[in-house]
N, C-alpha and C. Protein backbone atom coordinates (compact mmCIF):
# COMPACT_ATOMS: atom_id res chain seq x y z
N UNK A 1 153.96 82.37 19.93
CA UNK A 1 153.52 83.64 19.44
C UNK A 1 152.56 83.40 18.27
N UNK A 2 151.49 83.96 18.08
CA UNK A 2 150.52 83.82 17.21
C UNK A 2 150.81 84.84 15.94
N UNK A 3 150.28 84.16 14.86
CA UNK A 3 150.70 85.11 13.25
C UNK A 3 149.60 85.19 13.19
N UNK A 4 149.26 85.79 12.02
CA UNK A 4 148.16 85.75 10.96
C UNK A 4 148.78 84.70 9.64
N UNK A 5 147.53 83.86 9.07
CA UNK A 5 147.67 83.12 8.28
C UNK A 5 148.34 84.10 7.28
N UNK A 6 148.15 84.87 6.85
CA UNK A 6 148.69 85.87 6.00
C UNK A 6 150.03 86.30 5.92
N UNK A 7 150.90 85.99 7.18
CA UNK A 7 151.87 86.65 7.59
C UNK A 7 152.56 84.81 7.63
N UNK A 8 152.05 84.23 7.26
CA UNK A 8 153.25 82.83 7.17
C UNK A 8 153.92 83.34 5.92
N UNK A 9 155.62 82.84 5.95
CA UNK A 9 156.37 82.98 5.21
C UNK A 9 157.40 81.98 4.73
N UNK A 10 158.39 81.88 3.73
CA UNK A 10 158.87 80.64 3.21
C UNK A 10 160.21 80.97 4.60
N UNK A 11 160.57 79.67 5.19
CA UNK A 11 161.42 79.62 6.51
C UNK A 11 160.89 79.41 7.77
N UNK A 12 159.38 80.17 8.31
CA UNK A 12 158.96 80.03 9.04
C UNK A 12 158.34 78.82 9.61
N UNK A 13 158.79 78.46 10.89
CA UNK A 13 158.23 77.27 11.40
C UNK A 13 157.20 76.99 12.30
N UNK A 14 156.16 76.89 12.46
CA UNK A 14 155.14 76.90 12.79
C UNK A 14 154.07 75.72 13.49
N UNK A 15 154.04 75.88 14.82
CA UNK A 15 152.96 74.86 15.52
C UNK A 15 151.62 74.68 14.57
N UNK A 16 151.60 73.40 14.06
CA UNK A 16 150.24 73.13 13.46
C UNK A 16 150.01 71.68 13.54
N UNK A 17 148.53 70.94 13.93
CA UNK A 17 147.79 69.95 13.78
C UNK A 17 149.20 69.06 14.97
N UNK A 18 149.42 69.55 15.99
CA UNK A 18 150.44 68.53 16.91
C UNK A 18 151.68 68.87 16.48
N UNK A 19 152.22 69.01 15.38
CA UNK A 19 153.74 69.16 15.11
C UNK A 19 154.23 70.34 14.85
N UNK A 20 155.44 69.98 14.51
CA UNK A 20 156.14 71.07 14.10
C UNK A 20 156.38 71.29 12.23
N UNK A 21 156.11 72.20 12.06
CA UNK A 21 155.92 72.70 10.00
C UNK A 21 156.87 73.92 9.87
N UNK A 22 157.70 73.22 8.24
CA UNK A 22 158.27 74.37 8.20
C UNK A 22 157.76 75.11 6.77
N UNK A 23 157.85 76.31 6.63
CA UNK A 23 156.97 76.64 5.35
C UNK A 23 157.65 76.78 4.15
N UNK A 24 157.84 76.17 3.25
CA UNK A 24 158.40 75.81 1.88
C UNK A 24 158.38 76.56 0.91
N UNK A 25 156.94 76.91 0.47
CA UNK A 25 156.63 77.66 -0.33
C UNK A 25 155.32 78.59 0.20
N UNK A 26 154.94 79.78 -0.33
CA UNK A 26 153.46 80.20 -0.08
C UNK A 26 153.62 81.33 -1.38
N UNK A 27 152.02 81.43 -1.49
CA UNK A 27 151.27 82.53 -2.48
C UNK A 27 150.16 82.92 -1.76
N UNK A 28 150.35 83.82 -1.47
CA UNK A 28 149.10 84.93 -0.94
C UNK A 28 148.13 85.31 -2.14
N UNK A 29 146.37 85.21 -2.46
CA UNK A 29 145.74 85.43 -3.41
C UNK A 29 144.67 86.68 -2.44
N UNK A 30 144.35 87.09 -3.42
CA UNK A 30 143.24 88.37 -2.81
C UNK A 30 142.63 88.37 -4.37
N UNK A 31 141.28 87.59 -4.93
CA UNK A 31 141.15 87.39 -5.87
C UNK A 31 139.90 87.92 -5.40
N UNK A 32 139.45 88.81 -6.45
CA UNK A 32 137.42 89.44 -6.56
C UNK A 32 136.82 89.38 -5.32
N UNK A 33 135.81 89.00 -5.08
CA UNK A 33 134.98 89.21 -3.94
C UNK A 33 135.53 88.09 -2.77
N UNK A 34 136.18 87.47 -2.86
CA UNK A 34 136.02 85.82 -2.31
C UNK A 34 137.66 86.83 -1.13
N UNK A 35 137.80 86.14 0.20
CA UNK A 35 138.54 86.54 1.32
C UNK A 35 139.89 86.39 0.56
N UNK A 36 140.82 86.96 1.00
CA UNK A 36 142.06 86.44 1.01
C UNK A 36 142.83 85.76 1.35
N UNK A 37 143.92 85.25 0.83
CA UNK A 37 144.42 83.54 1.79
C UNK A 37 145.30 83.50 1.19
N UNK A 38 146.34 82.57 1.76
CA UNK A 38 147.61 82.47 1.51
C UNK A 38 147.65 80.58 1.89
N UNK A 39 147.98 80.16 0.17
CA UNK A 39 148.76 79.00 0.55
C UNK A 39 149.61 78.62 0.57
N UNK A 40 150.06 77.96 1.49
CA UNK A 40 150.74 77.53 1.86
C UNK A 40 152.02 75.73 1.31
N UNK A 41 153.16 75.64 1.38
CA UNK A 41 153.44 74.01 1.34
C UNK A 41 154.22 74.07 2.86
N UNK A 42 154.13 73.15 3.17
CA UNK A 42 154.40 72.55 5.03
C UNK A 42 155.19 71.83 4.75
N UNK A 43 156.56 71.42 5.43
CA UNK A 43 157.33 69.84 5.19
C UNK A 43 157.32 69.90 6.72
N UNK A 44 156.74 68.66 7.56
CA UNK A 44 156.90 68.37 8.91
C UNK A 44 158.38 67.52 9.06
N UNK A 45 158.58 68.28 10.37
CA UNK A 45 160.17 68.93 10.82
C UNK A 45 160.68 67.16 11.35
N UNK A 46 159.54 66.64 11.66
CA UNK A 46 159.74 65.57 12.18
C UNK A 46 159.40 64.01 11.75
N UNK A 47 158.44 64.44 10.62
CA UNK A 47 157.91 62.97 9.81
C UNK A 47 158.71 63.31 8.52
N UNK A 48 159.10 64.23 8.32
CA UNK A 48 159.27 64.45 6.67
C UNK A 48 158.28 64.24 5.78
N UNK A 49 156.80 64.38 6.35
CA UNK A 49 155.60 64.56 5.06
C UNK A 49 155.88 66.19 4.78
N UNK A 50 154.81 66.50 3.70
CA UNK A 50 154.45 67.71 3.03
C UNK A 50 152.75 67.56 3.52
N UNK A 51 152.35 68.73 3.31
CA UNK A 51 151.41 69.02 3.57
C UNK A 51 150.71 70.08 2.88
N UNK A 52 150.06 70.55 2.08
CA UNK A 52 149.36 71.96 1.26
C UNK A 52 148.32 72.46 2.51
N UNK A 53 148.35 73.74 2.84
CA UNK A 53 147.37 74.12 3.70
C UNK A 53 147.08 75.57 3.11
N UNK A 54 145.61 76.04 3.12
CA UNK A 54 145.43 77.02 2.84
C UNK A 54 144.87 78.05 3.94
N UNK A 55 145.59 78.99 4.49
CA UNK A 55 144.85 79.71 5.66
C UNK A 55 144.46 81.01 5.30
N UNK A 56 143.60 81.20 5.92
CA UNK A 56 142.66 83.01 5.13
C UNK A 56 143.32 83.85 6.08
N UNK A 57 143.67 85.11 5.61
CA UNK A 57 143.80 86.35 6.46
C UNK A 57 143.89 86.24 8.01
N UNK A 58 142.63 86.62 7.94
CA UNK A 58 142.25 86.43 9.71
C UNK A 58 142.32 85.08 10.45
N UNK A 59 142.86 84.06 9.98
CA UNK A 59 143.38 83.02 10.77
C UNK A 59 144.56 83.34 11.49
N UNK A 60 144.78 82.56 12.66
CA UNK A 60 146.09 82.88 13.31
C UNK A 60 146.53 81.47 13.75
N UNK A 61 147.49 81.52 13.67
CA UNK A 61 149.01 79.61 13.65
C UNK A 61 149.55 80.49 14.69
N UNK A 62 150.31 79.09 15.55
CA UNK A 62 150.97 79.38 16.34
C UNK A 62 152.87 79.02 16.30
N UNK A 63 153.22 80.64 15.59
CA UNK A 63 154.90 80.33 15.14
C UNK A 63 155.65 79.23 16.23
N UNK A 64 156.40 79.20 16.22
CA UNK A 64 156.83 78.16 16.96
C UNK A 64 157.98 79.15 17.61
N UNK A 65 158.54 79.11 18.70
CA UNK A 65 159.56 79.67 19.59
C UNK A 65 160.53 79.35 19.42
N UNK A 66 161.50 79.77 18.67
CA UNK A 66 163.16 79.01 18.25
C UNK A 66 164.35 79.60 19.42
N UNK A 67 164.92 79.23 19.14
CA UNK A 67 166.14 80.15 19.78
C UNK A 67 167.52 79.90 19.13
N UNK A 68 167.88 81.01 18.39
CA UNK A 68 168.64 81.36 17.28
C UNK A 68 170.23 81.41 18.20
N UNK A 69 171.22 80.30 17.61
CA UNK A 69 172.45 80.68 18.04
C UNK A 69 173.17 80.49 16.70
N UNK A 70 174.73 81.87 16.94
CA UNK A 70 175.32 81.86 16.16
C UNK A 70 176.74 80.77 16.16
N UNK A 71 176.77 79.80 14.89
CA UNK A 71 177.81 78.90 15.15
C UNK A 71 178.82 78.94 14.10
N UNK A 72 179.72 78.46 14.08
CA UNK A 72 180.40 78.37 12.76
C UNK A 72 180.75 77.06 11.77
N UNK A 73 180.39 76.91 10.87
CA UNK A 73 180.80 75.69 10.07
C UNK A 73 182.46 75.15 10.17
N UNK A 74 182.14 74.12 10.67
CA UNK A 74 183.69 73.39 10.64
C UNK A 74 184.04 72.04 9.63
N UNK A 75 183.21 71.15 9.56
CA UNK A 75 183.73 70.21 8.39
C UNK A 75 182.17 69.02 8.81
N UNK A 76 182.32 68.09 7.60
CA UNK A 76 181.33 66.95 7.51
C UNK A 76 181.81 65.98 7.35
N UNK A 77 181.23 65.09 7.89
CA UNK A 77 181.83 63.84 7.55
C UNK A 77 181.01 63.04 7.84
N UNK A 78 180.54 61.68 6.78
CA UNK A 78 179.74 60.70 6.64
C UNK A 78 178.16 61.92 6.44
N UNK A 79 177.19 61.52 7.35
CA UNK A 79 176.04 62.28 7.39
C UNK A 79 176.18 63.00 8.52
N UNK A 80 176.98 63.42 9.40
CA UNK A 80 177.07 64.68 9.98
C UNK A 80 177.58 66.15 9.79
N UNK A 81 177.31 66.75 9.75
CA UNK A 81 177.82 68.23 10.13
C UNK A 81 178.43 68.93 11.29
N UNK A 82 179.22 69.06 11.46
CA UNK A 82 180.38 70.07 12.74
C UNK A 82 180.33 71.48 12.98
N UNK A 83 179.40 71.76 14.07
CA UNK A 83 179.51 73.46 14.02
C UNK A 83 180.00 73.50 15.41
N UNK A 84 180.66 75.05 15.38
CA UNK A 84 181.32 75.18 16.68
C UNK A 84 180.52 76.49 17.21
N UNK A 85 180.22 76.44 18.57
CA UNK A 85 179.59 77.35 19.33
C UNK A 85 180.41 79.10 19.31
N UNK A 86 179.93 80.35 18.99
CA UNK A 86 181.08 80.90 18.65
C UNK A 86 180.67 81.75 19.97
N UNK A 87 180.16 81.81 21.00
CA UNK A 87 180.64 81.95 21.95
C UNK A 87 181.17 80.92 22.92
N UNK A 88 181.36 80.31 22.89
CA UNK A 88 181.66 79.02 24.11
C UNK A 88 182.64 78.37 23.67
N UNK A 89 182.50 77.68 22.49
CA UNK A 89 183.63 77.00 21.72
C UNK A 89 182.82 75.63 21.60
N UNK A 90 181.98 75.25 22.05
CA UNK A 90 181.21 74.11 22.15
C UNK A 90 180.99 73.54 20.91
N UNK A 91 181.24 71.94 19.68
CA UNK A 91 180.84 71.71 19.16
C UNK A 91 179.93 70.72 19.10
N UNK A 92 178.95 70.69 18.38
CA UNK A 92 177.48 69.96 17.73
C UNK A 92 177.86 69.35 16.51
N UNK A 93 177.18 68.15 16.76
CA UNK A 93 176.47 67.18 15.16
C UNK A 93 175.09 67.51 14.78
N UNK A 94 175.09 67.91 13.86
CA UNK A 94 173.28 68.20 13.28
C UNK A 94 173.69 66.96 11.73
N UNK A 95 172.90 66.20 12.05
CA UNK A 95 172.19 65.12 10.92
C UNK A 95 172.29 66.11 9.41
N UNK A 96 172.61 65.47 8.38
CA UNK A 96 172.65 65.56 7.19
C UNK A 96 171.10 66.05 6.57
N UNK A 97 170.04 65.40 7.18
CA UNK A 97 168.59 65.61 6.51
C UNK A 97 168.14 67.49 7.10
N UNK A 98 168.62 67.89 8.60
CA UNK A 98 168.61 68.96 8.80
C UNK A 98 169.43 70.03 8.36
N UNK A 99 170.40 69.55 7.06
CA UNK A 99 171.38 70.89 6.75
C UNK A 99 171.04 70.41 5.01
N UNK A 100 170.29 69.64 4.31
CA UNK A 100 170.14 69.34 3.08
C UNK A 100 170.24 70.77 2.42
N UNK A 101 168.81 71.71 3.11
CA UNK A 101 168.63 73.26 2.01
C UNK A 101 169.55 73.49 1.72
N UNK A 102 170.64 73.85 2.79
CA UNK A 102 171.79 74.80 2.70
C UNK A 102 173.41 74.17 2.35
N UNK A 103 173.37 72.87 2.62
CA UNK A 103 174.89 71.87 2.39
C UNK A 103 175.57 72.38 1.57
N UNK A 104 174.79 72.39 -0.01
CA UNK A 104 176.38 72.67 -1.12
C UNK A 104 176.55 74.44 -0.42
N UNK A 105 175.90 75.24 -0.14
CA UNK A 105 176.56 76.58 -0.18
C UNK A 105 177.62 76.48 1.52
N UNK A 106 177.71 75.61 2.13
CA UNK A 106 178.68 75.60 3.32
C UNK A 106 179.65 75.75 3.04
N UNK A 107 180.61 76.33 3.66
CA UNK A 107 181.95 76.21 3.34
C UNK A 107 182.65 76.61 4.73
N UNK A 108 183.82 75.69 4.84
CA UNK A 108 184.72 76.06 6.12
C UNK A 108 184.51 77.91 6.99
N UNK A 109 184.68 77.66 8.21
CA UNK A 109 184.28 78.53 8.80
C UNK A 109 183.25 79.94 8.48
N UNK A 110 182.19 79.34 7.74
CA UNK A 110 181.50 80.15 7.17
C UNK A 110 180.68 80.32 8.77
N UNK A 111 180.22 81.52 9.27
CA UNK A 111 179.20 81.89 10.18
C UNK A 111 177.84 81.49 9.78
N UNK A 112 176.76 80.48 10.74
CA UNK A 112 175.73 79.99 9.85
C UNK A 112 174.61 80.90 11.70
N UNK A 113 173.66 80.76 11.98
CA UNK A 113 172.70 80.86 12.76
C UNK A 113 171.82 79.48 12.73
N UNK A 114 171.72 78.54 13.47
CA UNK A 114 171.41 77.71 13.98
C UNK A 114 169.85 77.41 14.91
N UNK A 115 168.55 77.42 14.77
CA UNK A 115 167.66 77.30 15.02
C UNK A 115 167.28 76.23 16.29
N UNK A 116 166.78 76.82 17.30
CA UNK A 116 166.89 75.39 18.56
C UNK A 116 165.13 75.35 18.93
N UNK A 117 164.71 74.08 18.83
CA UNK A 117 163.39 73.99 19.53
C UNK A 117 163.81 73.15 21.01
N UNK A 118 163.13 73.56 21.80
CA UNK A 118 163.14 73.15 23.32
C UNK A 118 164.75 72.48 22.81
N UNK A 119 165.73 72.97 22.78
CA UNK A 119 167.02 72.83 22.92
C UNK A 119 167.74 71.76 21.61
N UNK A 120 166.60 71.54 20.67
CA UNK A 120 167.00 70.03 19.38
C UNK A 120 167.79 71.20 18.37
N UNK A 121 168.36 71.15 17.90
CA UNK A 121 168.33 72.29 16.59
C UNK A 121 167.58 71.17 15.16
N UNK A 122 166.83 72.80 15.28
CA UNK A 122 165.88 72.43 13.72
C UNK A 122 166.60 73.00 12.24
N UNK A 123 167.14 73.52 12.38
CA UNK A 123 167.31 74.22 11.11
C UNK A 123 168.92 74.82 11.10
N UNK A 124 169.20 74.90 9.81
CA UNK A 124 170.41 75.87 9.69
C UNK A 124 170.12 76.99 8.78
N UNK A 125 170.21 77.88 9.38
CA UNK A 125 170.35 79.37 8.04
C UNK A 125 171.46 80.02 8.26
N UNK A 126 171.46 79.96 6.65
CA UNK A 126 172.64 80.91 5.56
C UNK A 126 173.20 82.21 5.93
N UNK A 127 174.09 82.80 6.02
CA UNK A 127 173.80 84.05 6.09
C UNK A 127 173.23 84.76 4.34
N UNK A 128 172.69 85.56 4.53
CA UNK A 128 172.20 86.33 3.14
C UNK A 128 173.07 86.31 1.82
N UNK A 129 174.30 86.64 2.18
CA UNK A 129 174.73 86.64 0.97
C UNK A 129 176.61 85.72 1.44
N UNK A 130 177.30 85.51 0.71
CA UNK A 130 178.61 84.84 0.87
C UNK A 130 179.56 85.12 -0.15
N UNK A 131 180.78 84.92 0.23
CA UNK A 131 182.06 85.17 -0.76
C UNK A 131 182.17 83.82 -0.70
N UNK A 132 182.55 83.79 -2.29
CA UNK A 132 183.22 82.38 -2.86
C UNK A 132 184.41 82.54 -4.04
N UNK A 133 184.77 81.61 -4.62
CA UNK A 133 186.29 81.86 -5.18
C UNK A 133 185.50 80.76 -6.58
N UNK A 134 185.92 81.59 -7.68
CA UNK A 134 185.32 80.92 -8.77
C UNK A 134 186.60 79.99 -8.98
N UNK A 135 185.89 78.49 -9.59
CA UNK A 135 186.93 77.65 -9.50
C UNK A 135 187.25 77.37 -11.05
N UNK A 136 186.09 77.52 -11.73
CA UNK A 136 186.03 77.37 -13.49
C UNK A 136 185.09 77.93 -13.74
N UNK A 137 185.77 78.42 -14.97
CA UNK A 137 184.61 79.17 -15.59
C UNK A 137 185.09 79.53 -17.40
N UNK A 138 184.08 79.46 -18.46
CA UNK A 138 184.53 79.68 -19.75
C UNK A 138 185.56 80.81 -19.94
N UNK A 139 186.26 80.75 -20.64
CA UNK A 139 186.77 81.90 -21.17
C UNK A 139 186.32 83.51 -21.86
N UNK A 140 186.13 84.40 -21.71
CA UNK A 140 185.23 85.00 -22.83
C UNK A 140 185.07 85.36 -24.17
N UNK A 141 184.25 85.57 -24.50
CA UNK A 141 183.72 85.08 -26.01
C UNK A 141 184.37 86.35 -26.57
N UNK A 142 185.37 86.88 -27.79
CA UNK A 142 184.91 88.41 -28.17
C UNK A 142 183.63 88.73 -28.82
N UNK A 143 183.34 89.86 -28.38
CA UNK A 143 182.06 90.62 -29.14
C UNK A 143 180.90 90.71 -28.11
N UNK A 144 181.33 89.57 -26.88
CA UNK A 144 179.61 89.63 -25.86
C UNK A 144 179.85 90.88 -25.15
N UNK A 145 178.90 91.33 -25.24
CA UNK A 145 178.24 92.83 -24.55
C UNK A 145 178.45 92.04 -22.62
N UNK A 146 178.99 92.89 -21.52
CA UNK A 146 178.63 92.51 -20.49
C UNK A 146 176.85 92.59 -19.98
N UNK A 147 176.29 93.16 -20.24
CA UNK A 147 174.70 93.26 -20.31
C UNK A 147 173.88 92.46 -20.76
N UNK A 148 174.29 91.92 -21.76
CA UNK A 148 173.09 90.88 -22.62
C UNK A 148 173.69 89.88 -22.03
N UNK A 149 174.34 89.23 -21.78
CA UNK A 149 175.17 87.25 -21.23
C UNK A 149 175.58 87.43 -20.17
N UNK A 150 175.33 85.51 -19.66
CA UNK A 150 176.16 85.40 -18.57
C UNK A 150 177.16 83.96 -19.08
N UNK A 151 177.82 83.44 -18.24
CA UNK A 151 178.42 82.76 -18.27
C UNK A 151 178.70 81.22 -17.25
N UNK A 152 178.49 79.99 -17.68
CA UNK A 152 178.65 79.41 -16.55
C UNK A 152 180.14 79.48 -15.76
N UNK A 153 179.62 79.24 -14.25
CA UNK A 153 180.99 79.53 -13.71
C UNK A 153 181.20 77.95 -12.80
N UNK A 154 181.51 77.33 -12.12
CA UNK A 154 182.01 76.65 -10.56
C UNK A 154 182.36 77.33 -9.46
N UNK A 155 181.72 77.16 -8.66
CA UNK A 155 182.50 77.90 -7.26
C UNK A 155 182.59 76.81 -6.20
N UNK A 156 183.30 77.28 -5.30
CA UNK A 156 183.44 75.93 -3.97
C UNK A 156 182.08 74.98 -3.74
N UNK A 157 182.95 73.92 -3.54
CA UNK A 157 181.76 73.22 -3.05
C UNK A 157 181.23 72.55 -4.59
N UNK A 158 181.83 72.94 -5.69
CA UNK A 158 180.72 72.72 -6.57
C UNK A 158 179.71 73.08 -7.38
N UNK A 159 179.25 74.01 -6.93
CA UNK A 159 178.06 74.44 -6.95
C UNK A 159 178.23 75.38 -8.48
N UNK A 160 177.55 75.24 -9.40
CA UNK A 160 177.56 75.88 -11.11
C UNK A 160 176.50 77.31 -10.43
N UNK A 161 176.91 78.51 -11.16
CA UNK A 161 176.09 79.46 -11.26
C UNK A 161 176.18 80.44 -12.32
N UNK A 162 175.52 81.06 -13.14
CA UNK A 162 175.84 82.23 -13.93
C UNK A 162 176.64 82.98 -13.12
N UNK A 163 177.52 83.93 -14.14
CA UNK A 163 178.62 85.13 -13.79
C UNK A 163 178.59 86.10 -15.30
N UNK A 164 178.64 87.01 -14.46
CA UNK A 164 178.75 88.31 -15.95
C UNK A 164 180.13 87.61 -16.57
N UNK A 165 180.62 88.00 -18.42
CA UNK A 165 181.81 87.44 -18.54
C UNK A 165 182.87 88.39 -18.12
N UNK A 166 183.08 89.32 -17.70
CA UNK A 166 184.19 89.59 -16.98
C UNK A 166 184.51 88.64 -16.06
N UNK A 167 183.94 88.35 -15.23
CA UNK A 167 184.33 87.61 -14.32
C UNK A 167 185.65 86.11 -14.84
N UNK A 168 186.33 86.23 -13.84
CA UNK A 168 187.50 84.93 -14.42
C UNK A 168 187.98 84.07 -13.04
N UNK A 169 188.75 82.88 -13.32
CA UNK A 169 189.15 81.97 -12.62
C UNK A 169 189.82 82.28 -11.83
N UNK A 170 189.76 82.64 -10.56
CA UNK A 170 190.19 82.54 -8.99
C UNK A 170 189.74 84.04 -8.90
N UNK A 171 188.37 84.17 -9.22
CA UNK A 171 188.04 85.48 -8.84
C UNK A 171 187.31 85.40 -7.72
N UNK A 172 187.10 86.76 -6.96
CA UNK A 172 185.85 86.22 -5.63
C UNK A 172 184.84 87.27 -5.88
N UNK A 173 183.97 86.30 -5.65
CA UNK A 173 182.31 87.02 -5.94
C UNK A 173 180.99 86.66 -4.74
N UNK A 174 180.34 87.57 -4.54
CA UNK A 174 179.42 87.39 -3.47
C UNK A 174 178.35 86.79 -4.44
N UNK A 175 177.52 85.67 -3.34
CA UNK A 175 176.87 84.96 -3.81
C UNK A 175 175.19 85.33 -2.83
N UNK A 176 174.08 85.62 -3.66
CA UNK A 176 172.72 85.09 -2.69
C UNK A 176 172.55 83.67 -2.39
N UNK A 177 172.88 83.49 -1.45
CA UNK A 177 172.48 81.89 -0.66
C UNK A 177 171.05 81.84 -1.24
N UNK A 178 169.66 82.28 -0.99
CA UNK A 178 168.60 81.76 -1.08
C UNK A 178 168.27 81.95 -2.96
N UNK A 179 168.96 82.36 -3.50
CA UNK A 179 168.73 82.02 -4.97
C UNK A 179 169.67 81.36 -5.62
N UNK A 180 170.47 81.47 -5.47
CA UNK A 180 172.30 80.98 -6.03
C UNK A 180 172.59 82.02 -6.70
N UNK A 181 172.28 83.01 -6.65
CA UNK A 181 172.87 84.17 -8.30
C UNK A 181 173.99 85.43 -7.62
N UNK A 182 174.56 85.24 -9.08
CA UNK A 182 175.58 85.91 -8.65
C UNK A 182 175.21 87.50 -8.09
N UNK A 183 175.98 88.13 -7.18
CA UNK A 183 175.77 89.28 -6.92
C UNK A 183 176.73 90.49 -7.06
N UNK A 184 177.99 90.21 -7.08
CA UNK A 184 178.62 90.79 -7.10
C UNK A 184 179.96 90.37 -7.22
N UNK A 185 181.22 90.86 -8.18
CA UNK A 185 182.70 90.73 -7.69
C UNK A 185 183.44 91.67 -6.76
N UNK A 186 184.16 91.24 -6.40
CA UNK A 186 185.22 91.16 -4.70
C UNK A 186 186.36 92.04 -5.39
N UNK A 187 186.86 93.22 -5.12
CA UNK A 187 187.86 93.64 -5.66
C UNK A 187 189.20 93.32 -4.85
């Protein structure tokens, strides 16, 4: 399926120069008289280079054809990953270098969507947002306003993030996967 250079986005994977690219970062400019364009960063799916490409508006890339299945996270071990087919029951190994983005936010039977080129899986995505169980976190201070501070917290897996200071130890709070920030507590 053909885009407009304009319409590449950070996730999207994209037929370019023989391979397969996935898009990292981009900034779209529309500066004074001069066309508009959007650059681009590329990490190829299959060499692991980077690449900077800049494509104007009216260019068109050819997205690449995925086919999205839903699986569930089951456990890791060494450099593999374990997902189970959640219609079939079928489980897969996907390599450690293809689940890097997303690894620390995994957690046991978390529902992930799974990316397939001509049948390889390329990618794992997050769902949008996730419940997690704060594992540590400071005590609160008297006198902090909930509005002005946050607080460092731990949640599964590891993973450090700010938390308003209400928030306390074995609390559950929804998390944005693609930023880490907190979003919300779990009543």
């Amino acid at each position: 399926m053909k885009i407009l250079g304009s319409d590449i986005r950070v996730g999207n994977i994209i037929e370019y120069k023989n391979d397969l690219w996935k898009c990292l970062k981009n900034q779209t400019s529309n500066r004074g008289n001069l066309r508009s364009h959007n650059q681009v960063e590329l990490k190829s799916i299959t060499k692991g280079t980077k690449l900077n490409e800049r494509f104007r508006a009216d260019e068109t890339v050819e997205k690449a054809s995925l086919e999205e299945k839903k699986f569930q996270f089951l456990y890791s071990a060494n450099d593999e990953f374990f997902f189970m087919d959640s219609e079939n029951f079928e489980q897969i190994s996907i390599n450690k270098t293809l689940v890097e983005d997303c690894e620390k936010l995994l957690k046991e039977n978390l529902e992930v969507t799974i990316e397939f080129y001509q049948e390889k899986p390329l990618s794992v995505i997050l769902p949008r947002s996730v419940e997690y169980e704060i594992l540590e976190t400071d005590s609160v201070v008297k006198g902090q306003t909930a509005s002005s501070s946050f607080k460092p917290a731990t949640i599964q897996n590891g993973v450090k993030i700010m938390v308003p200071p209400f928030v306390s130890q074995g609390d559950k709070i929804i998390v944005d996967t693609e930023t880490q920030e907190y979003l919300k507590k779990v009543n």
